[in-house]
N, C-alpha and C. Protein backbone atom coordinates (compact mmCIF):
# COMPACT_ATOMS: atom_id res chain seq x y z
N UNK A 1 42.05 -28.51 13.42
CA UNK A 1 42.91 -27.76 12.54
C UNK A 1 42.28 -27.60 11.15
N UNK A 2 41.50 -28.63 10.56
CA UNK A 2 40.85 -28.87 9.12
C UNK A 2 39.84 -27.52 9.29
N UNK A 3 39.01 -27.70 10.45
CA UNK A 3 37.78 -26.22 10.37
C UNK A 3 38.54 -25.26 10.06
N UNK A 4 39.60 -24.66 11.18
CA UNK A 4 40.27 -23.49 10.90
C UNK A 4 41.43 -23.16 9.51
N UNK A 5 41.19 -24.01 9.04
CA UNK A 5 41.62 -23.80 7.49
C UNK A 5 40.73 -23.52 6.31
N UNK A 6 39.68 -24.26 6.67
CA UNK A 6 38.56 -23.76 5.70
C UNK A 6 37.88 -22.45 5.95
N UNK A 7 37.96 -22.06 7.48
CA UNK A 7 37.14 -20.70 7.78
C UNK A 7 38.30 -19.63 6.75
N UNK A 8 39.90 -20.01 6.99
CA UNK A 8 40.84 -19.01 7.14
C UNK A 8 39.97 -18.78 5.10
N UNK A 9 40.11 -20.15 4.52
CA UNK A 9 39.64 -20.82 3.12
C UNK A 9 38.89 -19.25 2.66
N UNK A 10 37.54 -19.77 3.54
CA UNK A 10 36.48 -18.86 3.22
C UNK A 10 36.45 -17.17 3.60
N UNK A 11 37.49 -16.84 4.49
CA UNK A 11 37.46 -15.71 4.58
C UNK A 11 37.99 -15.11 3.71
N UNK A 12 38.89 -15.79 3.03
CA UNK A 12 39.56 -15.20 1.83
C UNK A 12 39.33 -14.95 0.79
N UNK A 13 38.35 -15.91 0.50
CA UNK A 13 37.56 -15.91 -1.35
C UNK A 13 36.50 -15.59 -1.13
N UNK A 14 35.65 -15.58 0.28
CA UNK A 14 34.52 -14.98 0.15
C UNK A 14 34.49 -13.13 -0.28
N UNK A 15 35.46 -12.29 -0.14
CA UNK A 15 35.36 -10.96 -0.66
C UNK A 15 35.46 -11.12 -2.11
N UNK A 16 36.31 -12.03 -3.15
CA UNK A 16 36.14 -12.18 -4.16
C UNK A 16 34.63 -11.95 -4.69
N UNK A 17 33.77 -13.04 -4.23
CA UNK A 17 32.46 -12.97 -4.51
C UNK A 17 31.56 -11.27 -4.88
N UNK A 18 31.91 -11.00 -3.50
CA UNK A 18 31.24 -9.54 -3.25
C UNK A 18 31.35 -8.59 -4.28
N UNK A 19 32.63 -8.72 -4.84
CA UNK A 19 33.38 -7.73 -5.80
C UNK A 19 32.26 -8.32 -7.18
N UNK A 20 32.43 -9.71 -6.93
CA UNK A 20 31.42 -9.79 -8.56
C UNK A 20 30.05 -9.62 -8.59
N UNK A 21 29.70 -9.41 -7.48
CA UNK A 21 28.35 -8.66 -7.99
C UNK A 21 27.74 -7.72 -8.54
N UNK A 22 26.68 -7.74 -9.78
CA UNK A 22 26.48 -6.82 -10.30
C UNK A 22 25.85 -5.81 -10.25
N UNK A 23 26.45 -4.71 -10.86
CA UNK A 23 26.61 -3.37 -10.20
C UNK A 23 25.24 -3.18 -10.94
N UNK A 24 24.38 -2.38 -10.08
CA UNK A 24 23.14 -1.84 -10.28
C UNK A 24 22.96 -0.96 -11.83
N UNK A 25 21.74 -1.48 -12.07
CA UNK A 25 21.51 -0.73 -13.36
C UNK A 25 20.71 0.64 -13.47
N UNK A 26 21.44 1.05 -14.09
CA UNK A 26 21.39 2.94 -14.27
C UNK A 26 19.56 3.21 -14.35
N UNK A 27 19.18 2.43 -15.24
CA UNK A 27 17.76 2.54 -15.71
C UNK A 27 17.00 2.41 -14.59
N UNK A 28 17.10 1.39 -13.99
CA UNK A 28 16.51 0.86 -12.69
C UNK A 28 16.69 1.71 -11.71
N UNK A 29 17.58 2.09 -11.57
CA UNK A 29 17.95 3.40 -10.55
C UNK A 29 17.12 4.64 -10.64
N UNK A 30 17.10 4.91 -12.21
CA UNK A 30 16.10 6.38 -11.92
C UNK A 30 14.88 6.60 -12.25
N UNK A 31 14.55 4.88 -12.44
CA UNK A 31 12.98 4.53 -12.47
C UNK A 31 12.52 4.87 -10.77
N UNK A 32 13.32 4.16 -10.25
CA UNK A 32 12.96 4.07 -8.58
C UNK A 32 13.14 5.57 -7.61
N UNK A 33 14.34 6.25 -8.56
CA UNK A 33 13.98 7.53 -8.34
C UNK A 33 12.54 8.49 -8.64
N UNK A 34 12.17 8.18 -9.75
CA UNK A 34 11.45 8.70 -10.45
C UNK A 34 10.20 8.31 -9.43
N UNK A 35 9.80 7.63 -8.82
CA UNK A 35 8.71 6.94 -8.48
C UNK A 35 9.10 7.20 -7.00
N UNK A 36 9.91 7.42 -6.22
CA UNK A 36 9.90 7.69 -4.77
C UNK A 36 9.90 9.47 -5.15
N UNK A 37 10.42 10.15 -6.31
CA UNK A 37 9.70 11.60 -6.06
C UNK A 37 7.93 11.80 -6.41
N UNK A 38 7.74 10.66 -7.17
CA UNK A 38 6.12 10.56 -7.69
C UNK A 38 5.14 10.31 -6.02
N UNK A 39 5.44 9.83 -5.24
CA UNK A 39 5.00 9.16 -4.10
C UNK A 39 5.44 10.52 -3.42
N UNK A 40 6.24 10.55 -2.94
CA UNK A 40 6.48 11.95 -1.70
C UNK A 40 5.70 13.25 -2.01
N UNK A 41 5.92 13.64 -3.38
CA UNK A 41 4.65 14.55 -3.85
C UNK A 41 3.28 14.32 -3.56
N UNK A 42 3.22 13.03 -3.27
CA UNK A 42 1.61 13.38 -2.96
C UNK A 42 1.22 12.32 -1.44
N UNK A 43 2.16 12.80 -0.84
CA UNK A 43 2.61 12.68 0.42
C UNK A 43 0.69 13.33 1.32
N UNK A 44 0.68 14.39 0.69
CA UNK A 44 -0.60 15.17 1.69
C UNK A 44 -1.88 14.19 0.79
N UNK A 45 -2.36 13.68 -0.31
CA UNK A 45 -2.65 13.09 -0.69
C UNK A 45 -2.92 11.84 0.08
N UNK A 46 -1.94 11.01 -0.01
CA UNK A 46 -1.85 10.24 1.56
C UNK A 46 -2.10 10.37 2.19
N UNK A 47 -2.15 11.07 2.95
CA UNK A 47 -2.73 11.52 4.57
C UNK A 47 -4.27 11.41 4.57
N UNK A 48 -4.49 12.32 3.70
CA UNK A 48 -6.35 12.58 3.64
C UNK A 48 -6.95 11.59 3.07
N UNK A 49 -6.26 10.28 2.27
CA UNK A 49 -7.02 9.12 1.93
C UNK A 49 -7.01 8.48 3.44
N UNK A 50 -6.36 8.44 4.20
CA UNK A 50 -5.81 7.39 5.20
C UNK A 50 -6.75 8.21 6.27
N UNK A 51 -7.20 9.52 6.30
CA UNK A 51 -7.87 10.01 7.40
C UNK A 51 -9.32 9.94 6.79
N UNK A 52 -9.70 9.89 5.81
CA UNK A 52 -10.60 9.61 5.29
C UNK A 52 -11.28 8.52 5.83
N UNK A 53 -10.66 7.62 5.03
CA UNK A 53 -10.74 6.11 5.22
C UNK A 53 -11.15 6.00 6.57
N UNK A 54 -10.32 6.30 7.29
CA UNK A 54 -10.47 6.05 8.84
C UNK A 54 -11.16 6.71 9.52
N UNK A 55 -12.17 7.74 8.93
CA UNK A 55 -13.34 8.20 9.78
C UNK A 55 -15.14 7.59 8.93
N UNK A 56 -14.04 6.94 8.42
CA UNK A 56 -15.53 5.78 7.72
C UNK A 56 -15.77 5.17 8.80
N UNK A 57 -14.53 4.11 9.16
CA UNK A 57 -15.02 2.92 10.33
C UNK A 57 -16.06 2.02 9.77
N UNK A 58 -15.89 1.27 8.71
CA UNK A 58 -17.47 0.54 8.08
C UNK A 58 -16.54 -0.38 8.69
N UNK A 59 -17.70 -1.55 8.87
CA UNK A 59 -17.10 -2.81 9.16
C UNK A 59 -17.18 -3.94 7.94
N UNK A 60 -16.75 -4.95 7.53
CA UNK A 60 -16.69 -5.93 6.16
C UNK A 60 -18.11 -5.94 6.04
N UNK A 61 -17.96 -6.07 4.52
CA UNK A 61 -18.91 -6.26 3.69
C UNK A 61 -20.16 -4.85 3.46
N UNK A 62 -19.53 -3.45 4.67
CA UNK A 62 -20.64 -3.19 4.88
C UNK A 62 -19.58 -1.15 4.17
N UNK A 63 -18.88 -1.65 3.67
CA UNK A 63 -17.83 -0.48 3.52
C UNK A 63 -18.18 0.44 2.02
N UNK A 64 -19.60 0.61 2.25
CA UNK A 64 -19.84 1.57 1.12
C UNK A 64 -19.62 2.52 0.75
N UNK A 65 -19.29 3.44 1.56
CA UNK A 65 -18.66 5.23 1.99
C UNK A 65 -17.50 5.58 1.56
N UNK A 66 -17.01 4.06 1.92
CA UNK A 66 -15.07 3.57 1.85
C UNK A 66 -14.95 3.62 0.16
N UNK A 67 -15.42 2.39 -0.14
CA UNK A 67 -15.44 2.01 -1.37
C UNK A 67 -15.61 3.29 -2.84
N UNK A 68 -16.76 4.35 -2.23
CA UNK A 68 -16.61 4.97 -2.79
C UNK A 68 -16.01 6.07 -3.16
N UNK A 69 -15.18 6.27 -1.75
CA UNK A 69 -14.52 7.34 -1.77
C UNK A 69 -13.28 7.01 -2.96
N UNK A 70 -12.68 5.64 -2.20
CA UNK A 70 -11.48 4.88 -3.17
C UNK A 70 -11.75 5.06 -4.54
N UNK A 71 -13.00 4.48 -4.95
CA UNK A 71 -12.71 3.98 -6.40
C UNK A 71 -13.26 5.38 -7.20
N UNK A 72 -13.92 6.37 -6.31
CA UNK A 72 -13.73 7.82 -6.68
C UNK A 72 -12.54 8.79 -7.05
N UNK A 73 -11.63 8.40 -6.03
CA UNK A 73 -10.24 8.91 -6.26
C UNK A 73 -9.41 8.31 -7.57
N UNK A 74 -9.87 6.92 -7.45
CA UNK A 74 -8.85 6.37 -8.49
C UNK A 74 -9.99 7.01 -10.11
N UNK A 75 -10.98 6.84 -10.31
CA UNK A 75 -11.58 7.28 -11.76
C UNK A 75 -11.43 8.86 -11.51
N UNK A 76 -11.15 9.46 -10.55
CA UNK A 76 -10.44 10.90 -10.88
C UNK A 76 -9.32 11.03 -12.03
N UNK A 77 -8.16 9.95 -11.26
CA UNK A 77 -7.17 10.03 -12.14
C UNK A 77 -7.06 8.81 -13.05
N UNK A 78 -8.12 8.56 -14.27
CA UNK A 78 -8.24 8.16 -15.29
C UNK A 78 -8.13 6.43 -15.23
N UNK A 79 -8.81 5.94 -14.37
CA UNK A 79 -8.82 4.02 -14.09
C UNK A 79 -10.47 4.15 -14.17
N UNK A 80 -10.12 3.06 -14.52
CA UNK A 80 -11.82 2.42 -15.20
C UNK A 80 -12.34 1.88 -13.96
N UNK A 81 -13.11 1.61 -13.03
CA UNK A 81 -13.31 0.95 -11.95
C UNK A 81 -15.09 -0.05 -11.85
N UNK A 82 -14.86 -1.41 -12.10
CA UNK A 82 -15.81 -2.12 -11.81
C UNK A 82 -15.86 -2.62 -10.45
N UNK A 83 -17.35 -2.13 -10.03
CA UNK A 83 -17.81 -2.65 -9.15
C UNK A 83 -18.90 -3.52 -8.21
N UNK A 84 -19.14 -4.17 -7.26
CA UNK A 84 -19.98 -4.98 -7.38
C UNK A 84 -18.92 -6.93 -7.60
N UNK A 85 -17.80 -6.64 -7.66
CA UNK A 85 -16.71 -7.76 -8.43
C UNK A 85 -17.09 -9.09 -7.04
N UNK A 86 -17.65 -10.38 -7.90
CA UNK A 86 -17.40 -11.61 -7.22
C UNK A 86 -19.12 -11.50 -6.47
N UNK A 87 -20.14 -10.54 -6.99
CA UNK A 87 -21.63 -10.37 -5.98
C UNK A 87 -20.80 -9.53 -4.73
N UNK A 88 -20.03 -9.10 -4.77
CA UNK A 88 -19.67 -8.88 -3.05
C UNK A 88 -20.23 -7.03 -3.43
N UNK A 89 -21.24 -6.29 -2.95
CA UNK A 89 -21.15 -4.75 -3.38
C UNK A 89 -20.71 -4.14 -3.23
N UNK A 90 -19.36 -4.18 -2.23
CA UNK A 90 -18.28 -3.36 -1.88
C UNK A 90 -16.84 -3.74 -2.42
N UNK A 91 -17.21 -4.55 -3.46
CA UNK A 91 -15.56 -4.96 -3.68
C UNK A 91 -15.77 -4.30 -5.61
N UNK A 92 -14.54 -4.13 -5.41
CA UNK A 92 -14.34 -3.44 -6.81
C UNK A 92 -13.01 -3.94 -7.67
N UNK A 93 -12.92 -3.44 -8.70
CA UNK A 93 -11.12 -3.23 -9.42
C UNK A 93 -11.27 -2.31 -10.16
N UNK A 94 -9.69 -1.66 -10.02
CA UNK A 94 -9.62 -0.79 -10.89
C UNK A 94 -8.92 -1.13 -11.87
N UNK A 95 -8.65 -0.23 -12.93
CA UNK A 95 -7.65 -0.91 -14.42
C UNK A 95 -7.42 0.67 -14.96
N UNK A 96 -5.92 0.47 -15.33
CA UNK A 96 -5.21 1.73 -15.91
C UNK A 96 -4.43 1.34 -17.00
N UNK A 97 -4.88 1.06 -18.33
CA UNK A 97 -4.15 1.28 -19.57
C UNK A 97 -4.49 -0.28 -20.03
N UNK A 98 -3.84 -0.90 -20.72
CA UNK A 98 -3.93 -2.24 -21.23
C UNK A 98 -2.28 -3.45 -21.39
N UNK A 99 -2.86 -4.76 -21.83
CA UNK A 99 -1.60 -5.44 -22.05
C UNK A 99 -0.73 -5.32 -20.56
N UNK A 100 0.37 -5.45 -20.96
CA UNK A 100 1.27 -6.35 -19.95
C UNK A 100 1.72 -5.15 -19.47
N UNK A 101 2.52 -4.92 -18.14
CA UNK A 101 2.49 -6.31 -17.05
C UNK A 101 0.34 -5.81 -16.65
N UNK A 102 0.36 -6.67 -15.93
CA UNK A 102 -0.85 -6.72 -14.87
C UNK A 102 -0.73 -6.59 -13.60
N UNK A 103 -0.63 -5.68 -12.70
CA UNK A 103 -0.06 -5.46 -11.39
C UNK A 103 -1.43 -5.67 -10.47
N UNK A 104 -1.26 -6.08 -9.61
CA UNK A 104 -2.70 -6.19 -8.83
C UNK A 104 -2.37 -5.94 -7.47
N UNK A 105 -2.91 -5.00 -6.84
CA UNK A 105 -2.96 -4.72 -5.38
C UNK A 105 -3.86 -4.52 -4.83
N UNK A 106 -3.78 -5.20 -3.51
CA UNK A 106 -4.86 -5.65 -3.09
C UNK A 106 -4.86 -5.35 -0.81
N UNK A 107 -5.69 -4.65 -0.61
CA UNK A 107 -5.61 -4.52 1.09
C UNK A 107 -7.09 -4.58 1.87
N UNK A 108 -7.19 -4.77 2.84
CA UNK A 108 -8.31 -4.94 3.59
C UNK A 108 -9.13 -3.66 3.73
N UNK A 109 -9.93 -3.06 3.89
CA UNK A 109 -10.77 -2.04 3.98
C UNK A 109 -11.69 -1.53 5.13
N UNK A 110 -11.92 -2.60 5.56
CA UNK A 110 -13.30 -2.78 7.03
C UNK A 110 -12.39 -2.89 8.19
N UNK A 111 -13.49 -1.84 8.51
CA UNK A 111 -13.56 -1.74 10.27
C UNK A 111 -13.32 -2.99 11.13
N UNK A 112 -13.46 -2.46 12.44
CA UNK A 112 -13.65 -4.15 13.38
C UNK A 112 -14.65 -3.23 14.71
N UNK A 113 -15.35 -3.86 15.13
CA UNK A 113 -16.69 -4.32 15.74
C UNK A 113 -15.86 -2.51 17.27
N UNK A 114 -16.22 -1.94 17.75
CA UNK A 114 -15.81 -1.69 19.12
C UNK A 114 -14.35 -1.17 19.12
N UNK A 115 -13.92 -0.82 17.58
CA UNK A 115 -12.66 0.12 18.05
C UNK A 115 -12.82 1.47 17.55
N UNK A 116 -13.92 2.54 17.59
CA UNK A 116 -13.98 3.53 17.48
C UNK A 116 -12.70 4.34 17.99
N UNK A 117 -12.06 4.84 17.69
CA UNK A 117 -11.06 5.67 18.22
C UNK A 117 -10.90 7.30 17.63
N UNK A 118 -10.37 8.20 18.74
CA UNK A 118 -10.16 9.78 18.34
C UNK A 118 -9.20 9.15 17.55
N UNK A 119 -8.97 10.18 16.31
CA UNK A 119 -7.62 10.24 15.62
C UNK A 119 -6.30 10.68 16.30
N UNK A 120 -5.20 10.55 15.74
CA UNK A 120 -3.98 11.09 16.44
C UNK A 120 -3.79 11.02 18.22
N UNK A 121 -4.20 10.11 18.91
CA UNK A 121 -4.19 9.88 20.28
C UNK A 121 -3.89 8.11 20.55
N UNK A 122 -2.74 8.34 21.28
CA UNK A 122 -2.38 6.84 21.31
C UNK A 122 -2.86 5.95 22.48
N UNK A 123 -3.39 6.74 23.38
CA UNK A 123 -4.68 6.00 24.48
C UNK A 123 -6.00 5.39 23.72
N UNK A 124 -6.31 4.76 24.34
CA UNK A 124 -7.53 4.29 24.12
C UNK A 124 -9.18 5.41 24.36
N UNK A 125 -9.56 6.34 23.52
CA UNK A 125 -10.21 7.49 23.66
C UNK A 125 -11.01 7.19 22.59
N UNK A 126 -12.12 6.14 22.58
CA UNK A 126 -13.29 6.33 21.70
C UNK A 126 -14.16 7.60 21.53
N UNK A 127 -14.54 7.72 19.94
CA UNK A 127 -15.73 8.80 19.56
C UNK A 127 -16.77 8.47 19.96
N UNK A 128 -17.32 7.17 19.90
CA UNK A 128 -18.58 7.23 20.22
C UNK A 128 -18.54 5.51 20.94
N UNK A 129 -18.48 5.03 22.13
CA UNK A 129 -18.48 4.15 23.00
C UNK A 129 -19.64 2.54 21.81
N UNK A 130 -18.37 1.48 21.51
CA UNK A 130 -19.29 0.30 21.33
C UNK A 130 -18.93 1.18 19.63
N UNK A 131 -18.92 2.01 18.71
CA UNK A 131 -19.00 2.00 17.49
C UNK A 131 -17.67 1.24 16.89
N UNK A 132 -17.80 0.45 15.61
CA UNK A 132 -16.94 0.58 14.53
C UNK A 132 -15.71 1.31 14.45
N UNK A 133 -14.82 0.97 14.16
CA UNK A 133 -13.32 1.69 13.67
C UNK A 133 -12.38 0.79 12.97
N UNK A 134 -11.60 1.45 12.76
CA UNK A 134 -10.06 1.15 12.34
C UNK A 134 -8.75 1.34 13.19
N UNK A 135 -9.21 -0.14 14.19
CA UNK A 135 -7.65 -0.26 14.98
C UNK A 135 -6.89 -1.25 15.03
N UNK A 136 -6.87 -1.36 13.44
CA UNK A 136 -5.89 -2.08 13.05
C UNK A 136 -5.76 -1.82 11.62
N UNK A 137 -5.41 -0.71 11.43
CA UNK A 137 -4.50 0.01 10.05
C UNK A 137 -5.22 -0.40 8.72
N UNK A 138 -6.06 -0.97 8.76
CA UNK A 138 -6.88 -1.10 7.85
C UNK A 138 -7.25 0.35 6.93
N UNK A 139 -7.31 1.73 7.39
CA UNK A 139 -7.31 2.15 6.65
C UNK A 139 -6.24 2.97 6.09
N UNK A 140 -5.18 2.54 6.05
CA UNK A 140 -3.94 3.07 5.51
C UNK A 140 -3.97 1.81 4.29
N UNK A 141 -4.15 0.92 4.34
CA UNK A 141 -3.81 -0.13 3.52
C UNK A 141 -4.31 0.29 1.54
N UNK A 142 -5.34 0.38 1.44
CA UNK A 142 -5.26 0.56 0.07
C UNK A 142 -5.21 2.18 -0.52
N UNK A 143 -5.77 3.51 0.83
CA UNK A 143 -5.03 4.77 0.56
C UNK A 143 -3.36 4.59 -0.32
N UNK A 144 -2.45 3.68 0.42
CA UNK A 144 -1.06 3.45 -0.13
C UNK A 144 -0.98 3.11 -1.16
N UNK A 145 -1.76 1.92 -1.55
CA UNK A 145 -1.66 1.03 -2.82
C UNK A 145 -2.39 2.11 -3.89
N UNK A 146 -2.78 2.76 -3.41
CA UNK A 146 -3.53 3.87 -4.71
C UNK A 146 -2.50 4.88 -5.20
N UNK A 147 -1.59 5.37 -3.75
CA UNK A 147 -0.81 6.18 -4.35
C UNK A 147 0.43 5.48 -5.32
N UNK A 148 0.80 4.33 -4.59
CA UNK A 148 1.86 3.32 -5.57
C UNK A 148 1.14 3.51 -6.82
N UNK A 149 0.07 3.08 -7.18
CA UNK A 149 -0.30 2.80 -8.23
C UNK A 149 -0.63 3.92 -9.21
N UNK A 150 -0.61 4.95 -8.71
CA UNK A 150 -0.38 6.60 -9.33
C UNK A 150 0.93 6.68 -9.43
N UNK A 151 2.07 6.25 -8.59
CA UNK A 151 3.26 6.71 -9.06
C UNK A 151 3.57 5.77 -10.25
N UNK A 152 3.46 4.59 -10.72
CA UNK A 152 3.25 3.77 -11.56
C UNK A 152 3.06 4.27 -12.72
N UNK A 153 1.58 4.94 -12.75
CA UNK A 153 0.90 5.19 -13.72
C UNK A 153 1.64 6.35 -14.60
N UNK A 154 2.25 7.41 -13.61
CA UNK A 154 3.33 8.23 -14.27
C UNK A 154 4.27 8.21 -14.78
N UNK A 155 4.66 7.03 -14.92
CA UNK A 155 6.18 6.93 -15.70
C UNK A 155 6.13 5.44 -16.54
């Protein structure tokens, strides 16, 4: 009888709670607006980094084509980009403006050994038998983080 008094307890004051939570802030709202229309605009943008990327197929350490395409796109739109970062010659950073915050994003880049694959085909249909690819999303990963970081940079 004690459980079913405390459930009846909690069913009752738990909607109280709900009600006091605070109601979303206006600012915050049309920042996040502002930045999911910054991102969908460059929606085709997306695509051609991510098909890009993915007809590199470099495998780690060896992603020079990659690297440059990336940190090409990003000093298009006004980021400083060092590269060469840690001795590694394919690793880079970019930097857009100064002071605070410091946002850092960060995704994998390289191929893997024997997954050459046609684009847009969900069978297993290699380009060239035994080559390099991206079959495992590796190259969608920092195409994205570039465009985040452009919608960022706009507002």
């Amino acid at each position: 009888m004690r459980v079913s008094a405390r459930c009846l307890i909690a069913c009752a004051v738990f909607p109280i709670f709900l009600g006091a939570q605070a109601k979303p802030d206006a600012r915050i709202e049309m920042l996040k607006a502002e930045l999911a229309r910054s991102i969908d605009g460059r929606a085709k943008l997306a695509q051609q980094m991510v098909d890009q990327v993915f007809s590199f197929g470099e495998l780690g350490m060896q992603e020079v084509e990659t690297s440059k395409y990336l940190t090409g796109v990003l000093e298009q739109n006004g980021f400083t980009v060092e590269r060469g970062v840690a001795g590694m010659p394919t690793a880079w950073v970019a930097k857009w403006g100064s002071g605070s915050p410091v946002i850092a994003l960060g995704s994998d880049i390289d191929g893997i050994p024997q997954a050459n694959q046609k684009p847009g085909l969900s069978g297993r249909i290699p380009m060239i038998a035994g080559a390099p690819g991206h079959g495992e999303g590796h190259n969608s990963g920092v195409p994205l983080n570039i465009i985040a970081a452009l919608a960022v940079k706009d507002i």
